[in-house]
C-alpha atoms as a PDB file:
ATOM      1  CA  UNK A   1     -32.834  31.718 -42.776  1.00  0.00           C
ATOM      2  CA  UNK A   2     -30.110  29.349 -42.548  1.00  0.00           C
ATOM      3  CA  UNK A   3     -29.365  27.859 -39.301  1.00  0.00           C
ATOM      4  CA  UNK A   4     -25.558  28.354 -38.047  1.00  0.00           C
ATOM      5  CA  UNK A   5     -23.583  24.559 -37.409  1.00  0.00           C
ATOM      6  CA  UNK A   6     -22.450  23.970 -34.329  1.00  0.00           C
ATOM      7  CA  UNK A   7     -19.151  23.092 -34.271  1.00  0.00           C
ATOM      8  CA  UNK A   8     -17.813  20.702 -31.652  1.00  0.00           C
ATOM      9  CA  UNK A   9     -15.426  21.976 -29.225  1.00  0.00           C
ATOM     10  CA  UNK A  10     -11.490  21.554 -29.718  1.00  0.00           C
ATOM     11  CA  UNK A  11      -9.497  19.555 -27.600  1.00  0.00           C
ATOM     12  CA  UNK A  12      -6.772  21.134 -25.475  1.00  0.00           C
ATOM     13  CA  UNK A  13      -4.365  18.607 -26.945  1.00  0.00           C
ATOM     14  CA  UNK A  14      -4.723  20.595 -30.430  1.00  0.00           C
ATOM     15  CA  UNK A  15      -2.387  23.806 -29.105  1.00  0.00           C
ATOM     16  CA  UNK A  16       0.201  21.269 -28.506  1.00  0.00           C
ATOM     17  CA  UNK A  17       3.169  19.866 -31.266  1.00  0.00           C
ATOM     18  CA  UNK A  18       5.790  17.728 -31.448  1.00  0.00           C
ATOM     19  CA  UNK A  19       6.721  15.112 -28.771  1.00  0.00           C
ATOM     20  CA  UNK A  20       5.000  17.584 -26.010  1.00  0.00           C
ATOM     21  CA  UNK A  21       1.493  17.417 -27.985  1.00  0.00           C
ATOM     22  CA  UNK A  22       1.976  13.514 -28.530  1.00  0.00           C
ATOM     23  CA  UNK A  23       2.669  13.127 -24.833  1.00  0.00           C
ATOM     24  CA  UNK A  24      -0.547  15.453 -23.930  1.00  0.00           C
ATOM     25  CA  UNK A  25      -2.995  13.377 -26.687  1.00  0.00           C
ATOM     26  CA  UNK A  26      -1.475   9.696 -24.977  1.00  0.00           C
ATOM     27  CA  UNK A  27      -2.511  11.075 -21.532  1.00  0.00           C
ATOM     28  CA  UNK A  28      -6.009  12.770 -23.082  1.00  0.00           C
ATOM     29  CA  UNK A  29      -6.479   9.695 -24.069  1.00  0.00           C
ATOM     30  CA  UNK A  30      -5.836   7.509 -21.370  1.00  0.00           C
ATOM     31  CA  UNK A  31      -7.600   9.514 -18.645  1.00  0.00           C
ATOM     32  CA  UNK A  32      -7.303   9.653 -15.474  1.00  0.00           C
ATOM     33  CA  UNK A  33      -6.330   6.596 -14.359  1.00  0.00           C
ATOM     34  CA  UNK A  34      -4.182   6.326 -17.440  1.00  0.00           C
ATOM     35  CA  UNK A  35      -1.838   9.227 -15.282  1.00  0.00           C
ATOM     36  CA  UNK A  36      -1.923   6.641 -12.685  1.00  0.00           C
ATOM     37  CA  UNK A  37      -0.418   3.754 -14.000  1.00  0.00           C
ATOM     38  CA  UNK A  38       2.158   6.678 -15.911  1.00  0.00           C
ATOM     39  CA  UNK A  39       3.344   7.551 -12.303  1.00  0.00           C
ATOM     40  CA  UNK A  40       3.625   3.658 -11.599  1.00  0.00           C
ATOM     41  CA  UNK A  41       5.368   2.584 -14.267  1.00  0.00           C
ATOM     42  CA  UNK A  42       7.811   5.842 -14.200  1.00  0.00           C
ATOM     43  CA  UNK A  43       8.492   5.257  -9.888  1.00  0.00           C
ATOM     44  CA  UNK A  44      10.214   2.020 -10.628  1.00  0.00           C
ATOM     45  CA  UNK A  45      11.078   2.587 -14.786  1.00  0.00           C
ATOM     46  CA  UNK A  46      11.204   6.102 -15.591  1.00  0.00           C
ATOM     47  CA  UNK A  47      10.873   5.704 -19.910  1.00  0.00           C
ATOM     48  CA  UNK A  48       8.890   9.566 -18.978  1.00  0.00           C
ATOM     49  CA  UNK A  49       9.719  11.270 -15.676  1.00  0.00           C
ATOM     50  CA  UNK A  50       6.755  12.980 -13.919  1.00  0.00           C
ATOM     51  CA  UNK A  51       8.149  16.159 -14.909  1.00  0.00           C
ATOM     52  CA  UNK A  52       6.562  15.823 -18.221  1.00  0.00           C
ATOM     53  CA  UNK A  53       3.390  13.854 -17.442  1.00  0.00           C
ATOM     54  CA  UNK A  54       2.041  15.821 -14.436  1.00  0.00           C
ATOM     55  CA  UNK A  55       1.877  19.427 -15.525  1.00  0.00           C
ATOM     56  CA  UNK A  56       0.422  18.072 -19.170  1.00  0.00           C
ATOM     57  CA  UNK A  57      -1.821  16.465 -17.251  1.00  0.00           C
ATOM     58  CA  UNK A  58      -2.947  19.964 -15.036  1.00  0.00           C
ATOM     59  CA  UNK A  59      -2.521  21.881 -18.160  1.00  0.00           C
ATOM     60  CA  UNK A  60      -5.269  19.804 -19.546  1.00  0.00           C
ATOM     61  CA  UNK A  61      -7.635  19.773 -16.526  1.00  0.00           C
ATOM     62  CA  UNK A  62      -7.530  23.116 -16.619  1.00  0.00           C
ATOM     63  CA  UNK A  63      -8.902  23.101 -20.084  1.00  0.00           C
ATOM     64  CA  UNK A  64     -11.410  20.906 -18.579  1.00  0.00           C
ATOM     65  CA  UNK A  65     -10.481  17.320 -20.309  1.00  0.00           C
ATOM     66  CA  UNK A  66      -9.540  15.916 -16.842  1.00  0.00           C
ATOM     67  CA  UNK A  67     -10.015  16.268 -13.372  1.00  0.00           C
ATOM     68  CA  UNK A  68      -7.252  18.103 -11.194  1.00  0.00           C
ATOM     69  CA  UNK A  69      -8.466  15.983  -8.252  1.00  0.00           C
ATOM     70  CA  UNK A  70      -9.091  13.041  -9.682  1.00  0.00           C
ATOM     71  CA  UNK A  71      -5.722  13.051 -11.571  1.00  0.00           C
ATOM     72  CA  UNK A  72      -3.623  14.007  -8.201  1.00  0.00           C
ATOM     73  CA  UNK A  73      -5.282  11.106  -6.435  1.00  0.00           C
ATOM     74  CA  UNK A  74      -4.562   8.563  -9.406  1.00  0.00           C
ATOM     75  CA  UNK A  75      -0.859   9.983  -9.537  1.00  0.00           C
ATOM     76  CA  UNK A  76      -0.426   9.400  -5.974  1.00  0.00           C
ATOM     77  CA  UNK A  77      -1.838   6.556  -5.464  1.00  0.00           C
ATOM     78  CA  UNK A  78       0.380   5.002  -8.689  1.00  0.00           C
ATOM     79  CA  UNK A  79       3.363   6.660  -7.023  1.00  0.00           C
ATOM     80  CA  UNK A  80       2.705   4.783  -3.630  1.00  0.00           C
ATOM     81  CA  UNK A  81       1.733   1.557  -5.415  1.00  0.00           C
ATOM     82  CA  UNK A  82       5.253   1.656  -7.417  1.00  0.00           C
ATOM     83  CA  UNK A  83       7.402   2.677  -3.989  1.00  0.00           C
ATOM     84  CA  UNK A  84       5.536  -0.211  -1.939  1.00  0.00           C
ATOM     85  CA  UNK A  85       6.791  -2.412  -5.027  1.00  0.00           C
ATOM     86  CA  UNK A  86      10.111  -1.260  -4.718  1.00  0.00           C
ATOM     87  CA  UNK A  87      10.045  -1.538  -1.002  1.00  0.00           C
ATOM     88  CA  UNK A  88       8.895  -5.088  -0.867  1.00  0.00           C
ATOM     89  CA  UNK A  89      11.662  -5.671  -3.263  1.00  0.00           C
ATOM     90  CA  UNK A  90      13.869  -4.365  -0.987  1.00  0.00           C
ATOM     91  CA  UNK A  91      12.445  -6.508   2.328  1.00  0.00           C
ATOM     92  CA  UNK A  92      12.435  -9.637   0.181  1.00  0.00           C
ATOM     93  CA  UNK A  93      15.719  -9.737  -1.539  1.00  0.00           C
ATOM     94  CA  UNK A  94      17.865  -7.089   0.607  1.00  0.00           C
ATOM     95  CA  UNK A  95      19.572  -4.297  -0.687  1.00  0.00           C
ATOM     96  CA  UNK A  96      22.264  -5.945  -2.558  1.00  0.00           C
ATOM     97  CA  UNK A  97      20.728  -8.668  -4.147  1.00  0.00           C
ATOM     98  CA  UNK A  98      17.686  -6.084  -5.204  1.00  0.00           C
ATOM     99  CA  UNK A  99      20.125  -3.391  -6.328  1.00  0.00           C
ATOM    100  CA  UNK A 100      22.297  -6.295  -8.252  1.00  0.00           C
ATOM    101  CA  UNK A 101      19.214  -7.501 -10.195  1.00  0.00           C
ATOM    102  CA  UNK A 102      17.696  -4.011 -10.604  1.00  0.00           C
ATOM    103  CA  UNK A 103      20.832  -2.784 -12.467  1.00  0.00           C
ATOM    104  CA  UNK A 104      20.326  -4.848 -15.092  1.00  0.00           C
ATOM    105  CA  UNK A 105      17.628  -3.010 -16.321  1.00  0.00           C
ATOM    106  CA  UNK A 106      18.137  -0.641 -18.930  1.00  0.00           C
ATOM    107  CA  UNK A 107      18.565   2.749 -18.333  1.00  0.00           C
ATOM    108  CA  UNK A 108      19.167   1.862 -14.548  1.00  0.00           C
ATOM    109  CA  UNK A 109      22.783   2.209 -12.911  1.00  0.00           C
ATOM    110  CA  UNK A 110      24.078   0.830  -9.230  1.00  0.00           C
ATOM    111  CA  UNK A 111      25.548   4.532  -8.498  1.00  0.00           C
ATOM    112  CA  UNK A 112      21.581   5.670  -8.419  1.00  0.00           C
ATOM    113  CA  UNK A 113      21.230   2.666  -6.302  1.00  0.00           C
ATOM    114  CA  UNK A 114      24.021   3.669  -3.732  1.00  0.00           C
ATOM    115  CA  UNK A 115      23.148   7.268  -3.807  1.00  0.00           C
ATOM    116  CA  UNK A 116      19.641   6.901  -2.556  1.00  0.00           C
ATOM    117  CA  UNK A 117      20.696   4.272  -0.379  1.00  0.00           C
ATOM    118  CA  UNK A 118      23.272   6.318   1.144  1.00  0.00           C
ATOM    119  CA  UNK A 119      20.617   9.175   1.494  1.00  0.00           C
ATOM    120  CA  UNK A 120      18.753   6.721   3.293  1.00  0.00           C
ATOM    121  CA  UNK A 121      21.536   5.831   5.981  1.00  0.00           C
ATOM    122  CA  UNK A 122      22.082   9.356   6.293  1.00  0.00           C
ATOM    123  CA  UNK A 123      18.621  10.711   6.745  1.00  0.00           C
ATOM    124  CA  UNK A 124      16.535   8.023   8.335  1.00  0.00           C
ATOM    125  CA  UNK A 125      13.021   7.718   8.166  1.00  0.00           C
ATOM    126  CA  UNK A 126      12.396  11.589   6.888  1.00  0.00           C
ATOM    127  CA  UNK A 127      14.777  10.876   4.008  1.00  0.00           C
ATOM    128  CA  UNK A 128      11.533   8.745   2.531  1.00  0.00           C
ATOM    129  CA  UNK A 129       9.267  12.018   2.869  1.00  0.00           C
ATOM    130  CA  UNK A 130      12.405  14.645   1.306  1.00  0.00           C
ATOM    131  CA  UNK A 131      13.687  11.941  -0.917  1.00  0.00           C
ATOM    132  CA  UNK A 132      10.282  11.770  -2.965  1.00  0.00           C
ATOM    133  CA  UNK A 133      11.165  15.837  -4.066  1.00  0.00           C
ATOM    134  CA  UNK A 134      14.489  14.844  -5.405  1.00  0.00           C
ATOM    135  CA  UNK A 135      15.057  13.631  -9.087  1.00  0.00           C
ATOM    136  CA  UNK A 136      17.422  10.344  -8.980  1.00  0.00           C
ATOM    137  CA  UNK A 137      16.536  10.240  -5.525  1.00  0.00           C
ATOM    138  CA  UNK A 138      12.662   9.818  -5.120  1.00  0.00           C
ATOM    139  CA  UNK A 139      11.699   5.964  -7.006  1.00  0.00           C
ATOM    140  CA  UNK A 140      15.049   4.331  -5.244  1.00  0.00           C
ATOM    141  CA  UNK A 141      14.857   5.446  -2.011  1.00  0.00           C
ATOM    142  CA  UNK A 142      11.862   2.993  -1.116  1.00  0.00           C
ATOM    143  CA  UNK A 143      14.048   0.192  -2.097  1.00  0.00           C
ATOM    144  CA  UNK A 144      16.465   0.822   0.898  1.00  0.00           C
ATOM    145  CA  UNK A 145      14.081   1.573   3.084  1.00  0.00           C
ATOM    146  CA  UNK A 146      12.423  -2.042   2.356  1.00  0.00           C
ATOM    147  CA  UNK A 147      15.666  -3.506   3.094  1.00  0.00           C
ATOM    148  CA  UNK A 148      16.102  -1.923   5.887  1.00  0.00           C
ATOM    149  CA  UNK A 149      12.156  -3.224   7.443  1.00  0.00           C
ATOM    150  CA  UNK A 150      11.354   0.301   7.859  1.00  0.00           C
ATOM    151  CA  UNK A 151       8.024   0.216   9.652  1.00  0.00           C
ATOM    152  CA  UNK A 152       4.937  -0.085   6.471  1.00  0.00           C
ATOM    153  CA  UNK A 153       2.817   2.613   8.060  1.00  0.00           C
ATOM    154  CA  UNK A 154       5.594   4.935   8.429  1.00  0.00           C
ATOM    155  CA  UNK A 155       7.067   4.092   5.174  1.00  0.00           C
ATOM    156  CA  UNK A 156       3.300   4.847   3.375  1.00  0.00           C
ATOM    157  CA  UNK A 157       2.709   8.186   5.361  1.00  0.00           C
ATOM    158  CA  UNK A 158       5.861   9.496   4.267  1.00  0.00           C
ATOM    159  CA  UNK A 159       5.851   7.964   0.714  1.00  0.00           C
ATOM    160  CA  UNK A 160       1.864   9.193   0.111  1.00  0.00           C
ATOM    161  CA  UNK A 161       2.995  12.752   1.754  1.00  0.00           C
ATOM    162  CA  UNK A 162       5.840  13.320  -0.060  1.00  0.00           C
ATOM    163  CA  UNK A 163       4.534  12.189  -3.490  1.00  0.00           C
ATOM    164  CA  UNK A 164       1.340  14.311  -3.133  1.00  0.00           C
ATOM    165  CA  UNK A 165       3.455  17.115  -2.632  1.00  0.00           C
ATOM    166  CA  UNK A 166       5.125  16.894  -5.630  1.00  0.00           C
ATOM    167  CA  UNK A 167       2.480  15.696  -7.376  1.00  0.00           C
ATOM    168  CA  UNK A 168       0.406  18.712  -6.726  1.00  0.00           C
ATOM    169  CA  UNK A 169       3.098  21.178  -6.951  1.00  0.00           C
ATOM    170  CA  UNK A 170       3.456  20.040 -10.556  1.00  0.00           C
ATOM    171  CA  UNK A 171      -0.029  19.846 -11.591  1.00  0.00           C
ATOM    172  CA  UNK A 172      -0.419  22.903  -9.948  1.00  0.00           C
ATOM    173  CA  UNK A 173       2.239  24.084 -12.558  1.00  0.00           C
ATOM    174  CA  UNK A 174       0.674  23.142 -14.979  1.00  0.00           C
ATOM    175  CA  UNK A 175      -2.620  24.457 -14.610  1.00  0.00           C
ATOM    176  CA  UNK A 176      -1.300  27.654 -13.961  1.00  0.00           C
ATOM    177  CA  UNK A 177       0.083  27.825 -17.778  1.00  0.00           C
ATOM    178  CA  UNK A 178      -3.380  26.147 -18.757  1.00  0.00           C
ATOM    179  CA  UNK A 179      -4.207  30.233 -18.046  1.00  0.00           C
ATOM    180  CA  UNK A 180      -1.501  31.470 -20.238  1.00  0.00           C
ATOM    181  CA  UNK A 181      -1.745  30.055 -23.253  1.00  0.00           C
ATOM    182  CA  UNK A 182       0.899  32.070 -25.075  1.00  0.00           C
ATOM    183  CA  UNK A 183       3.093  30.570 -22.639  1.00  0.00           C
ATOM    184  CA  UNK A 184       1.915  26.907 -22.856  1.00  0.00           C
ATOM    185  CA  UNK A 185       2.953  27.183 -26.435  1.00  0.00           C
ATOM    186  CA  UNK A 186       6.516  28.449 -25.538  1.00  0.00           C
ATOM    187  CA  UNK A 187       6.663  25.699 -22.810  1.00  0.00           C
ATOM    188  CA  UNK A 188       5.690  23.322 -25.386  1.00  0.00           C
ATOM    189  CA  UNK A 189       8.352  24.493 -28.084  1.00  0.00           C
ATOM    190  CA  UNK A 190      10.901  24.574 -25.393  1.00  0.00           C
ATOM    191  CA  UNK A 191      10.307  21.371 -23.872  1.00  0.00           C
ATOM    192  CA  UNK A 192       9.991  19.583 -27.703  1.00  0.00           C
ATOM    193  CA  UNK A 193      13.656  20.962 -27.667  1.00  0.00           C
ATOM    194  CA  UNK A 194      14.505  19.619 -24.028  1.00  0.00           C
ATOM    195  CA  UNK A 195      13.059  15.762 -25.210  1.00  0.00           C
ATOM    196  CA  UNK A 196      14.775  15.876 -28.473  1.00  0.00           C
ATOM    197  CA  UNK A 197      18.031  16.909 -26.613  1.00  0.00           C
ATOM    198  CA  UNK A 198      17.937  14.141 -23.879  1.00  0.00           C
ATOM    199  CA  UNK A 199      16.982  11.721 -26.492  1.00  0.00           C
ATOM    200  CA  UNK A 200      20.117  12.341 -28.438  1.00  0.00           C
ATOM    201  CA  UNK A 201      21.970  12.448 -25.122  1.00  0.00           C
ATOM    202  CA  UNK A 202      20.568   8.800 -23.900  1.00  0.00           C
ATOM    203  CA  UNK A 203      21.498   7.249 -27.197  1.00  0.00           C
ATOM    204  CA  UNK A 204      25.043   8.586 -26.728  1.00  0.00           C
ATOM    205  CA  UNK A 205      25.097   7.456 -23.727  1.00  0.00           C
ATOM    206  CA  UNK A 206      23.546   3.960 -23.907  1.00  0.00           C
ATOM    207  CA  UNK A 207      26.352   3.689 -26.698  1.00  0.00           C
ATOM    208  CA  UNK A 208      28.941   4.571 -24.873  1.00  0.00           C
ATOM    209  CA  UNK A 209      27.800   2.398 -21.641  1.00  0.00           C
ATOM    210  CA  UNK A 210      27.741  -0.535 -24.108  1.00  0.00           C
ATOM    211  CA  UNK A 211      31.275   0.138 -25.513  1.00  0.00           C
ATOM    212  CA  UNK A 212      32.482   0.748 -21.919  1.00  0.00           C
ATOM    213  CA  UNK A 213      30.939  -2.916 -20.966  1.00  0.00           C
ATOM    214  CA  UNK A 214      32.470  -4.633 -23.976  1.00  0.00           C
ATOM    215  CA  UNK A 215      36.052  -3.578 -23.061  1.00  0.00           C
ATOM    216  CA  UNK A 216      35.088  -4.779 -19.197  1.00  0.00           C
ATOM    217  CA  UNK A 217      34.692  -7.819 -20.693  1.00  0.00           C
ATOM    218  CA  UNK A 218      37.661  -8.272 -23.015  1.00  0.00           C
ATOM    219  CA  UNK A 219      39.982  -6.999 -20.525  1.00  0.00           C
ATOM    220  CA  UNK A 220      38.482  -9.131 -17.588  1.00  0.00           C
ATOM    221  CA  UNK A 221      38.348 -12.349 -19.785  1.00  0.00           C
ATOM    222  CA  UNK A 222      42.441 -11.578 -21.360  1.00  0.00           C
ATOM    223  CA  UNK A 223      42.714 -11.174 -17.626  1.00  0.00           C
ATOM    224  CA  UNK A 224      41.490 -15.447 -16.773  1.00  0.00           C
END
């Protein structure tokens, strides 16, 4: 009687194509802790926002390759760790010099600056807590906020709220459609198209900022 192989389990990462399934194997890969330092680097650089990361990352803790609670406390901690960056930034330089040497950056603009710095004014201290749910919003705001020597403890109760609310409400999406997985693979088709889109739309737009500098330039230096 022949004895039937066993055949080892398939990752969750399989189900997944394009961009979306090379995203969800990176993370796979990189663990736990590897969401972390994706949160860190993407609070104070955003090359992939949190929107993707997180609910790839419950999607695939629901499968059972992670763990949910391990991954929300990684994510938030590597969201506070990037804010306190930002906010020391902010305390040692002040807010122009920071927002001056920040904007250099690629991909980084002074009017995202000034908006979450005029949130900031606006708000107070809660903007640091309602700030962290708004995209454009949430990495800057710390940096005013620094500037401004916001007390630490305040700053870190309302940084480590506010990111684990987000955190968790987009894990949380994402192990919801780790239940669904008809719709995980629509999610994933859709969202392939929504990176493909924004990738054409950054390279127009990283064009056109270039052009728009280069003219700056002539016209300042026909100017002198």
């Amino acid at each position: 009687m022949t004895m039937p192989l066993l055949m080892p389990a398939a990752s969750a990462t399989e189900d997944l194509g394009g961009i979306v399934g090379f995203a969800a194997k990176a993370i796979d890969a990189l663990g736990e802790w590897g969401v972390g330092l994706f949160t860190l680097v993407e609070t104070i650089f955003p090359p992939i926002p949190s929107e993707v990361i997180l609910p790839l990352a419950g999607y695939l803790a629901r499968q059972g390759d992670m763990n949910l609670a391990l991954v929300f406390f990684t994510s938030t901690l590597g969201a506070y760790l990037g804010a306190l960056l930002l906010y020391w930034l902010g305390a040692r330089l002040g807010l122009e010099r920071s927002i001056r040497w920040l904007s250099k950056v690629p991909l980084m603009e002074r009017e995202d600056f000034e908006k979450a710095a005029r949130w900031f004014e606006r708000h107070g201290k809660p903007a640091i807590f309602f700030g962290r749910l708004i995209p454009g919003v949430r990495s800057l705001i710390s940096l005013p906020a620094g500037a401004e020597k916001m007390n630490l403890l305040s700053f870190s109760i309302f940084t480590l709220c506010g990111s684990g609310l987000w955190n968790g409400l987009l894990l949380g999406f994402g192990a919801l459609l780790g239940t669904q997985y008809k719709v995980i693979e629509q999610y994933s088709r859709y969202l392939n198209y929504a990176v493909y889109a924004a990738v054409a739309v950054l390279a127009v737009w990283v064009i056109a900022r270039a052009v728009r500098r280069r003219k700056s330039a002539r016209a300042t230096s026909s100017l002198n």
